[in-house]
PDB file of N, CA and C in Angstrom:
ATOM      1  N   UNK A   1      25.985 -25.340  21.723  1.00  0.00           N
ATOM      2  CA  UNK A   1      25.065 -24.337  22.246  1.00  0.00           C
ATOM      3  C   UNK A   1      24.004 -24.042  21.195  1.00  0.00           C
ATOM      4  N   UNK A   2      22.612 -24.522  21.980  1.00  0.00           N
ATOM      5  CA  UNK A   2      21.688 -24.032  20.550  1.00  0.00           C
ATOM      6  C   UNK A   2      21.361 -22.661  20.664  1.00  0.00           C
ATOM      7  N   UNK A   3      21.422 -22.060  19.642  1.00  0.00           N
ATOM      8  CA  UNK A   3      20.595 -20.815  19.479  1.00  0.00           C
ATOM      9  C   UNK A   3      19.249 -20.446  19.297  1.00  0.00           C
ATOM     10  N   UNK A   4      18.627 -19.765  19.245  1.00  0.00           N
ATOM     11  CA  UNK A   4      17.316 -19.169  19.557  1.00  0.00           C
ATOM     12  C   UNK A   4      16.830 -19.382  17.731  1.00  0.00           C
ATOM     13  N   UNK A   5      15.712 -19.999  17.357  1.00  0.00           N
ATOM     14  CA  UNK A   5      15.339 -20.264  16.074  1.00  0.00           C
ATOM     15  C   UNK A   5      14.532 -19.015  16.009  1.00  0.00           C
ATOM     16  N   UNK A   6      14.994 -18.292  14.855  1.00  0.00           N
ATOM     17  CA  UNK A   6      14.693 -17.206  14.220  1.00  0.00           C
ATOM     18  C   UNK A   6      13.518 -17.521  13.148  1.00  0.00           C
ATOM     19  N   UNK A   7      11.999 -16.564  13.384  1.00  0.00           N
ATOM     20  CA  UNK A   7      11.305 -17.436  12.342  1.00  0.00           C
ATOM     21  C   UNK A   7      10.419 -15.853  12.187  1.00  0.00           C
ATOM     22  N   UNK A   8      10.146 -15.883  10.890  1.00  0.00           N
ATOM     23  CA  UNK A   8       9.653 -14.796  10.241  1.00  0.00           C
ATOM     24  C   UNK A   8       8.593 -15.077   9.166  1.00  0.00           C
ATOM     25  N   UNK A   9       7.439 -14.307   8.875  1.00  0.00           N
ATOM     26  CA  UNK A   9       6.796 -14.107   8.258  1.00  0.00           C
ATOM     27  C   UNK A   9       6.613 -13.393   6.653  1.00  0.00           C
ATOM     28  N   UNK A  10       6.410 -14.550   5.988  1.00  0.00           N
ATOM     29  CA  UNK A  10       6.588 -13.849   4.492  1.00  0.00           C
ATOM     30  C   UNK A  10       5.053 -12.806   4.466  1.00  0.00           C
ATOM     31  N   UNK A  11       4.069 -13.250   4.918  1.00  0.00           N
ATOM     32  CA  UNK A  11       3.031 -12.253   5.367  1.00  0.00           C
ATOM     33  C   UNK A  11       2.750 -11.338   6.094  1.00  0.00           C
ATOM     34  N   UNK A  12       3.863 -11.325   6.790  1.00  0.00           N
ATOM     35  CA  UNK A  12       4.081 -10.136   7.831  1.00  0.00           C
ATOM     36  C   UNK A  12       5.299  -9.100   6.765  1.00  0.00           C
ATOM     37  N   UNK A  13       6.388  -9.398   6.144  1.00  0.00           N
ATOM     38  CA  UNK A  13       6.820  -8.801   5.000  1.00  0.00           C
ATOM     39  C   UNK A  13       5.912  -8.257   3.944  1.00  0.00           C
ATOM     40  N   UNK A  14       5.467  -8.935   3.117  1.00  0.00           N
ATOM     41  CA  UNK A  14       4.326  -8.506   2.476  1.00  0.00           C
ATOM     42  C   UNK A  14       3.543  -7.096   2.986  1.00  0.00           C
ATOM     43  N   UNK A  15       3.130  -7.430   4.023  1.00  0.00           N
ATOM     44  CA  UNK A  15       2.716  -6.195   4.384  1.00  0.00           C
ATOM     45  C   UNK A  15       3.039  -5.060   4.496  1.00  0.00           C
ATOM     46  N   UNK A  16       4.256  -5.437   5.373  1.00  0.00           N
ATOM     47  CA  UNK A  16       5.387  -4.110   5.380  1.00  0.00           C
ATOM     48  C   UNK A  16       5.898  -3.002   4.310  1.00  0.00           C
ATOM     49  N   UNK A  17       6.123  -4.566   3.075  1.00  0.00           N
ATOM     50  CA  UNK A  17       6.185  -3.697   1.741  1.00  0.00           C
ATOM     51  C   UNK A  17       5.369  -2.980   1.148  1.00  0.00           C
ATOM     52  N   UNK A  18       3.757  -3.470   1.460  1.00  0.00           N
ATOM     53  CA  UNK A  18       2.603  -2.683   0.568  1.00  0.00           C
ATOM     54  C   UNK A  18       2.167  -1.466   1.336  1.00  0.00           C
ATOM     55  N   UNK A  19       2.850  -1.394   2.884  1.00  0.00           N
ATOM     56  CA  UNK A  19       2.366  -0.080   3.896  1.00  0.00           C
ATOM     57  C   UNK A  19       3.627   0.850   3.095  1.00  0.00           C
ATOM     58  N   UNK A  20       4.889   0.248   2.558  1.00  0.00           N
ATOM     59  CA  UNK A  20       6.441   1.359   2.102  1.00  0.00           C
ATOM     60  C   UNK A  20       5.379   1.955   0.987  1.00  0.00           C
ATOM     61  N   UNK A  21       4.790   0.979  -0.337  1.00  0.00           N
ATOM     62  CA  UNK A  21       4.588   1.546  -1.465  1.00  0.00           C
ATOM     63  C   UNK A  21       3.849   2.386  -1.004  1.00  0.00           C
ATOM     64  N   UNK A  22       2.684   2.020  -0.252  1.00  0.00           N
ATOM     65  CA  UNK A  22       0.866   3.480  -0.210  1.00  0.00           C
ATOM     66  C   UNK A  22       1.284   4.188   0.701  1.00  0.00           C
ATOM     67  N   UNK A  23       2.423   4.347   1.351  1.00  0.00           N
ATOM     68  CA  UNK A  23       3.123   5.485   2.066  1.00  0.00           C
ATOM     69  C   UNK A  23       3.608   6.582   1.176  1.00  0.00           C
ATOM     70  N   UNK A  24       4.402   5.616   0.061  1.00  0.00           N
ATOM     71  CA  UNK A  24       5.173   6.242  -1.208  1.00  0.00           C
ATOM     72  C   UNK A  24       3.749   7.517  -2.213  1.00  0.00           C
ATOM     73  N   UNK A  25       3.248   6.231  -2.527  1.00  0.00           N
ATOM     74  CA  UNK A  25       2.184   6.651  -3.303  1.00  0.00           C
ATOM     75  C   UNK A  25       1.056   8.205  -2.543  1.00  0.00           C
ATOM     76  N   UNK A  26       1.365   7.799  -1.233  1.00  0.00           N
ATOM     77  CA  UNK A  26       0.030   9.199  -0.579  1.00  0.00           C
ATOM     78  C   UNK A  26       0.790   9.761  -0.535  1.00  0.00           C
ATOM     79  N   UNK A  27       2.407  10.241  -0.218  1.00  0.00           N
ATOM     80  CA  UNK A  27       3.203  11.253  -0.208  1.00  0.00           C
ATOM     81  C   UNK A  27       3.572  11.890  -1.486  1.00  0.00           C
ATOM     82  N   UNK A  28       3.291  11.243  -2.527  1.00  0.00           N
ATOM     83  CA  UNK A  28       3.541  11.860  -4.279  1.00  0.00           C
ATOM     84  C   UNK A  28       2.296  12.207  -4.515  1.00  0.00           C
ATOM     85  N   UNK A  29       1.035  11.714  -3.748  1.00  0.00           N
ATOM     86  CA  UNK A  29      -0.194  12.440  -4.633  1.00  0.00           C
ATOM     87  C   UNK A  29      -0.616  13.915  -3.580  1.00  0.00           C
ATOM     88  N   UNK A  30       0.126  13.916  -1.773  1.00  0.00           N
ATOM     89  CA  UNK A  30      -0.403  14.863  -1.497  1.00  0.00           C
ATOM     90  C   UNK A  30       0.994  16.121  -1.867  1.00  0.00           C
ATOM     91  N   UNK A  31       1.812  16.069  -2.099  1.00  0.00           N
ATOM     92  CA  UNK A  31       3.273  16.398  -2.685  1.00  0.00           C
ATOM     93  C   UNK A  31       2.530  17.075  -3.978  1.00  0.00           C
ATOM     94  N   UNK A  32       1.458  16.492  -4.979  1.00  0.00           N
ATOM     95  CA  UNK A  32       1.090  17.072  -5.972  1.00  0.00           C
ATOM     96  C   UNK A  32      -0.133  18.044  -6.028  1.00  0.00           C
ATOM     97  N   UNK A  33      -0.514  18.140  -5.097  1.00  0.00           N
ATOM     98  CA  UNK A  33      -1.705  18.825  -4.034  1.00  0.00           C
ATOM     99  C   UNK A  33      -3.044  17.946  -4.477  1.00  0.00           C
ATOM    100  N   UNK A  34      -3.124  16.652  -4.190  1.00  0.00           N
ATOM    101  CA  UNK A  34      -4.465  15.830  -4.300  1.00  0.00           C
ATOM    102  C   UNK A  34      -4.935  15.546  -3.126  1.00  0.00           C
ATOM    103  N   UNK A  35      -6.169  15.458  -2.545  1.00  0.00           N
ATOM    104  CA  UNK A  35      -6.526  14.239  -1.609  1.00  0.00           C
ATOM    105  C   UNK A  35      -6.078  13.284  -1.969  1.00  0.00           C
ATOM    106  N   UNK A  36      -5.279  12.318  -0.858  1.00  0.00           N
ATOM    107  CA  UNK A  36      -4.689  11.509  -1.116  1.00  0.00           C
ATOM    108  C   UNK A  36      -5.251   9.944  -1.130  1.00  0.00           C
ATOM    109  N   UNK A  37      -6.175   9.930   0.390  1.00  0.00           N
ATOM    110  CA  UNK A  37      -7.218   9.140   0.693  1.00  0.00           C
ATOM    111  C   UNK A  37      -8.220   8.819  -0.563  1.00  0.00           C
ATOM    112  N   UNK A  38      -9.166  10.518  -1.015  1.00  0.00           N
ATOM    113  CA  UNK A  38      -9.776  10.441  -1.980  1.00  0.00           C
ATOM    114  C   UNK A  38      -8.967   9.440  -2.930  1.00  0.00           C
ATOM    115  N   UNK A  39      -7.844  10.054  -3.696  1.00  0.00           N
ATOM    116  CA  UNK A  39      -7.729   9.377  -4.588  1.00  0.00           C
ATOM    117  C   UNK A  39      -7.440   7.909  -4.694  1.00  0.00           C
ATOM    118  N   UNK A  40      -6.696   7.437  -4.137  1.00  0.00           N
ATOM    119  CA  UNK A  40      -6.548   5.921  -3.307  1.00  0.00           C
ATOM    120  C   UNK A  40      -7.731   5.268  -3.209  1.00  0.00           C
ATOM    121  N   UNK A  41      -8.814   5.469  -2.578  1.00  0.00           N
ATOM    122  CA  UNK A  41     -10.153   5.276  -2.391  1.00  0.00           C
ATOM    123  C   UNK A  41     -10.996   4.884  -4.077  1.00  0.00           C
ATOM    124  N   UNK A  42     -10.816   6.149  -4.776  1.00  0.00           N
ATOM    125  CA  UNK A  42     -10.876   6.516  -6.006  1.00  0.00           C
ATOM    126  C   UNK A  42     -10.529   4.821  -6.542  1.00  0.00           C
ATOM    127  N   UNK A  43      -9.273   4.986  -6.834  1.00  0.00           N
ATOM    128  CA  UNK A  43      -8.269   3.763  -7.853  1.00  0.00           C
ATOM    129  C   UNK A  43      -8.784   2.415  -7.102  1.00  0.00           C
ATOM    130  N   UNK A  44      -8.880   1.964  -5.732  1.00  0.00           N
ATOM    131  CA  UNK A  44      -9.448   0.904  -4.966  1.00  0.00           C
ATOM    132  C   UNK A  44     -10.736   0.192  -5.590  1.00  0.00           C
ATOM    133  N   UNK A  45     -11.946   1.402  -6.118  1.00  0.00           N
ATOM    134  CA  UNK A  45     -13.332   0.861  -5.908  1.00  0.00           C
ATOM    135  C   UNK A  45     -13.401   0.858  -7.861  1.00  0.00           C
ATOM    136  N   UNK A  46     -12.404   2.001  -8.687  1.00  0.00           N
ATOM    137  CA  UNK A  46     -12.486   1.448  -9.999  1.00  0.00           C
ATOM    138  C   UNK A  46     -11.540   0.707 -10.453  1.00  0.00           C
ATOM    139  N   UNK A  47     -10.420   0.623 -10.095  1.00  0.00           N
ATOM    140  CA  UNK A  47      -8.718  -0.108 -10.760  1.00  0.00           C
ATOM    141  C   UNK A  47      -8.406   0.771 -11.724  1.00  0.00           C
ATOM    142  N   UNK A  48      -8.674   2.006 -11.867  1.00  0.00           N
ATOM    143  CA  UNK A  48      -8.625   3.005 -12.754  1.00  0.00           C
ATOM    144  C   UNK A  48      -7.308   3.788 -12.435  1.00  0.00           C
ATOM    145  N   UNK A  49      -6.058   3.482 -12.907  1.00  0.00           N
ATOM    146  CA  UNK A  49      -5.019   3.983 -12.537  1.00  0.00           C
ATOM    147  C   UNK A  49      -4.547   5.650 -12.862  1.00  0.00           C
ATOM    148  N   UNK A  50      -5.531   6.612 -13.416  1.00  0.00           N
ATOM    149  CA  UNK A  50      -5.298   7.417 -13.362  1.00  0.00           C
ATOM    150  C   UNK A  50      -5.702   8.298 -12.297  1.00  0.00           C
ATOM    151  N   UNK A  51      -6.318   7.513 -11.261  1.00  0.00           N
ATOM    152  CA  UNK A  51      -6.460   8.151  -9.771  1.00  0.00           C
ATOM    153  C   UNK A  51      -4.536   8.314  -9.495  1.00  0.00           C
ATOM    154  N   UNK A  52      -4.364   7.414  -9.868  1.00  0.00           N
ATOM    155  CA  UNK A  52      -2.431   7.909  -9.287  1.00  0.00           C
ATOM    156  C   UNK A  52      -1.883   8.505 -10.261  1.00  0.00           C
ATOM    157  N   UNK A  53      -1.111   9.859  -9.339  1.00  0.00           N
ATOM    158  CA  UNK A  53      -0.004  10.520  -9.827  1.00  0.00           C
ATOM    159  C   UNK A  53       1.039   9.474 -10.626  1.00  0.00           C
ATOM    160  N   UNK A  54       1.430  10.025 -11.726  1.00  0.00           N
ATOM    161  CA  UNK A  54       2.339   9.461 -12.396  1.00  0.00           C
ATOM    162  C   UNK A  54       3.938   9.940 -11.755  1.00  0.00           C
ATOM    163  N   UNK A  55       3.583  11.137 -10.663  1.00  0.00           N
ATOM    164  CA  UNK A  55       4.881  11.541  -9.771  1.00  0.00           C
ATOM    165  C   UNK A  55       5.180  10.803  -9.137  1.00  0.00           C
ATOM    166  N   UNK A  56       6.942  10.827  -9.338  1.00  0.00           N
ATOM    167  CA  UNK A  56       7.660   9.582  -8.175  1.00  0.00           C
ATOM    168  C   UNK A  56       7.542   8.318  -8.513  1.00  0.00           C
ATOM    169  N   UNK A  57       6.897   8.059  -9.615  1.00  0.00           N
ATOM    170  CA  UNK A  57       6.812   6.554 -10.329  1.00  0.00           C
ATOM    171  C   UNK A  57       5.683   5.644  -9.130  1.00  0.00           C
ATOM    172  N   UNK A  58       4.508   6.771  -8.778  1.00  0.00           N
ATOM    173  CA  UNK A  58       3.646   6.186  -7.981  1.00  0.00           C
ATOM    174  C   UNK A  58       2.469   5.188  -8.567  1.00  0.00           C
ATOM    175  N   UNK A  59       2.104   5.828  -9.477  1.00  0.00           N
ATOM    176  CA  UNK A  59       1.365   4.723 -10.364  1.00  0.00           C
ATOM    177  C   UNK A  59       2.060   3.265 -11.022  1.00  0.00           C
ATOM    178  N   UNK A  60       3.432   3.283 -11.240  1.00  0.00           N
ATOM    179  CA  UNK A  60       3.593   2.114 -11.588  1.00  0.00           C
ATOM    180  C   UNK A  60       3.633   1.226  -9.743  1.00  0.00           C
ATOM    181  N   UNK A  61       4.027   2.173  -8.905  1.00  0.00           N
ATOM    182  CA  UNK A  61       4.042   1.461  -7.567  1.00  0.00           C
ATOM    183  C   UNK A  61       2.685   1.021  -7.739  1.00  0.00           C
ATOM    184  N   UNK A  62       1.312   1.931  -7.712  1.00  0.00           N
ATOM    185  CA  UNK A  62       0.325   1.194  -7.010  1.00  0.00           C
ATOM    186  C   UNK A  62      -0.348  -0.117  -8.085  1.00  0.00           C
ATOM    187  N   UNK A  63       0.288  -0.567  -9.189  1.00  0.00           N
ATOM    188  CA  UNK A  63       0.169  -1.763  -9.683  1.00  0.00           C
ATOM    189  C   UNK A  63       0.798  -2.276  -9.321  1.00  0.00           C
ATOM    190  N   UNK A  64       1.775  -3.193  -8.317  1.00  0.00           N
ATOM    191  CA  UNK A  64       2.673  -3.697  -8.429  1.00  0.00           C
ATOM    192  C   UNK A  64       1.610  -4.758  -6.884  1.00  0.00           C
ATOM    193  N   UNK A  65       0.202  -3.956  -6.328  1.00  0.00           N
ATOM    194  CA  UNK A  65       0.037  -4.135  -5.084  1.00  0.00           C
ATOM    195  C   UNK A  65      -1.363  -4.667  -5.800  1.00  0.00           C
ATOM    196  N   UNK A  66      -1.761  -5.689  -5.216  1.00  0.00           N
ATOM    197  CA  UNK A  66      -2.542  -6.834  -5.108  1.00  0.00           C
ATOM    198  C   UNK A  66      -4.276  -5.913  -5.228  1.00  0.00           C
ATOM    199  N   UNK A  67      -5.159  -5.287  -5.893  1.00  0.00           N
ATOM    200  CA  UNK A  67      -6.237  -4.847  -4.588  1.00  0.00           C
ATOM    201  C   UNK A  67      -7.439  -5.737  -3.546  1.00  0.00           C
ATOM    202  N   UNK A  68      -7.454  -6.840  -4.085  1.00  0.00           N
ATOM    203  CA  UNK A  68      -8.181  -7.639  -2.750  1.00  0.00           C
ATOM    204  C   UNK A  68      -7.035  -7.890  -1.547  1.00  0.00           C
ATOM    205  N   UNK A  69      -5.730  -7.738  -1.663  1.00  0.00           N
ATOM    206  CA  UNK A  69      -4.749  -8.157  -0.648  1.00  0.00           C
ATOM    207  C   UNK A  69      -4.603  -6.883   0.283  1.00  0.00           C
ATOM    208  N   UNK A  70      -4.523  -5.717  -0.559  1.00  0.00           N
ATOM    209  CA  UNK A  70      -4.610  -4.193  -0.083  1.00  0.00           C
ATOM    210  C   UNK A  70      -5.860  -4.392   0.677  1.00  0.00           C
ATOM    211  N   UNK A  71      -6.819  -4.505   0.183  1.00  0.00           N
ATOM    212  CA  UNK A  71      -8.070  -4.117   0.523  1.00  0.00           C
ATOM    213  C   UNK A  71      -8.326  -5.170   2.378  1.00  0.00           C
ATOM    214  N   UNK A  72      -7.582  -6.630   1.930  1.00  0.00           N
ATOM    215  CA  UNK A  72      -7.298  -7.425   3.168  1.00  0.00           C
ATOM    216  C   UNK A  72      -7.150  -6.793   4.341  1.00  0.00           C
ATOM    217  N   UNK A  73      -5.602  -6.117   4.137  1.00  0.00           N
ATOM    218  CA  UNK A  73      -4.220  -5.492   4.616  1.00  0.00           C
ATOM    219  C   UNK A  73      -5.091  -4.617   5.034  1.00  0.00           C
ATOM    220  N   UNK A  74      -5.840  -3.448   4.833  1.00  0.00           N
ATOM    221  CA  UNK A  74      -6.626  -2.463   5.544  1.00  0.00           C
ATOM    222  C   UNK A  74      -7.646  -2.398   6.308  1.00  0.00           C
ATOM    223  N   UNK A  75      -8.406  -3.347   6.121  1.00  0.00           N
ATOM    224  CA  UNK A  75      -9.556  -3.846   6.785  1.00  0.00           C
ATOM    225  C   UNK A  75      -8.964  -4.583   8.125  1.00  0.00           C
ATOM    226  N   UNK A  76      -8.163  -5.184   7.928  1.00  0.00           N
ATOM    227  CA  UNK A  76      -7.413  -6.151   9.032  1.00  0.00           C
ATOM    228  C   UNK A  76      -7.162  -4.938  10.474  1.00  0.00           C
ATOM    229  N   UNK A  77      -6.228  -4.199   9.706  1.00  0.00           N
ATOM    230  CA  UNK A  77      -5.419  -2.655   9.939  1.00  0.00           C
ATOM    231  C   UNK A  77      -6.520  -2.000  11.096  1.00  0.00           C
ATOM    232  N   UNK A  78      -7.318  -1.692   9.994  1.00  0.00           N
ATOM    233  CA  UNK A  78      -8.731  -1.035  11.245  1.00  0.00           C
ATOM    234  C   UNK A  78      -8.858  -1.552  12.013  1.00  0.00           C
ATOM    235  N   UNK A  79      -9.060  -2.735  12.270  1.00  0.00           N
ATOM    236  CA  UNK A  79     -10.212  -3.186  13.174  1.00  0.00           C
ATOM    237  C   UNK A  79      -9.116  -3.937  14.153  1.00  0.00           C
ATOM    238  N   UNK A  80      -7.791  -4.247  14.135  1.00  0.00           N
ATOM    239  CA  UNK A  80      -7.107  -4.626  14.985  1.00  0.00           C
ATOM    240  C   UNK A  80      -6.290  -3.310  15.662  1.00  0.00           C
ATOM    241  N   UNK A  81      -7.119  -1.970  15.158  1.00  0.00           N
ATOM    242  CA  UNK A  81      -6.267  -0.858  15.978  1.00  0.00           C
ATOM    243  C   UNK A  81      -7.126  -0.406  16.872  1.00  0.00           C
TER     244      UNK A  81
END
């Protein structure tokens, strides 16, 4: 009996993981009372990591995330919603 071939996306993962971290990351910077967007926005257009809270170990999260892949990942995001 064959079974149903199970097939998954390492780019569809990827994603998933970088929506967990900037979920992580906007909930520790609005948790610290920041605009969260602002600051995100902020760290995006300089790579200047002191736009992120060092709360919750969010700044080492938002290095860990690509920013032309982020920047991909969001643009994609918009315009296919």
């Amino acid at each position: 009996m064959n079974e149903p071939t199970i097939s998954f996306s390492i780019h569809e993962d990827k994603e998933k993981e970088i929506k967990k971290i900037l979920t992580t990351i906007y909930d520790a910077l609005r948790q610290k009372g920041y605009n969260p967007i602002n600051q995100i926005v902020g760290y995006i257009l300089s790579e200047d990591p002191t736009y992120i809270t060092t709360y919750n170990n969010a700044r080492s999260l938002i290095r860990r995330i690509d920013r032309d892949e982020l920047l991909q990942i969001l643009v994609k995001s918009y315009l296919n919603d």
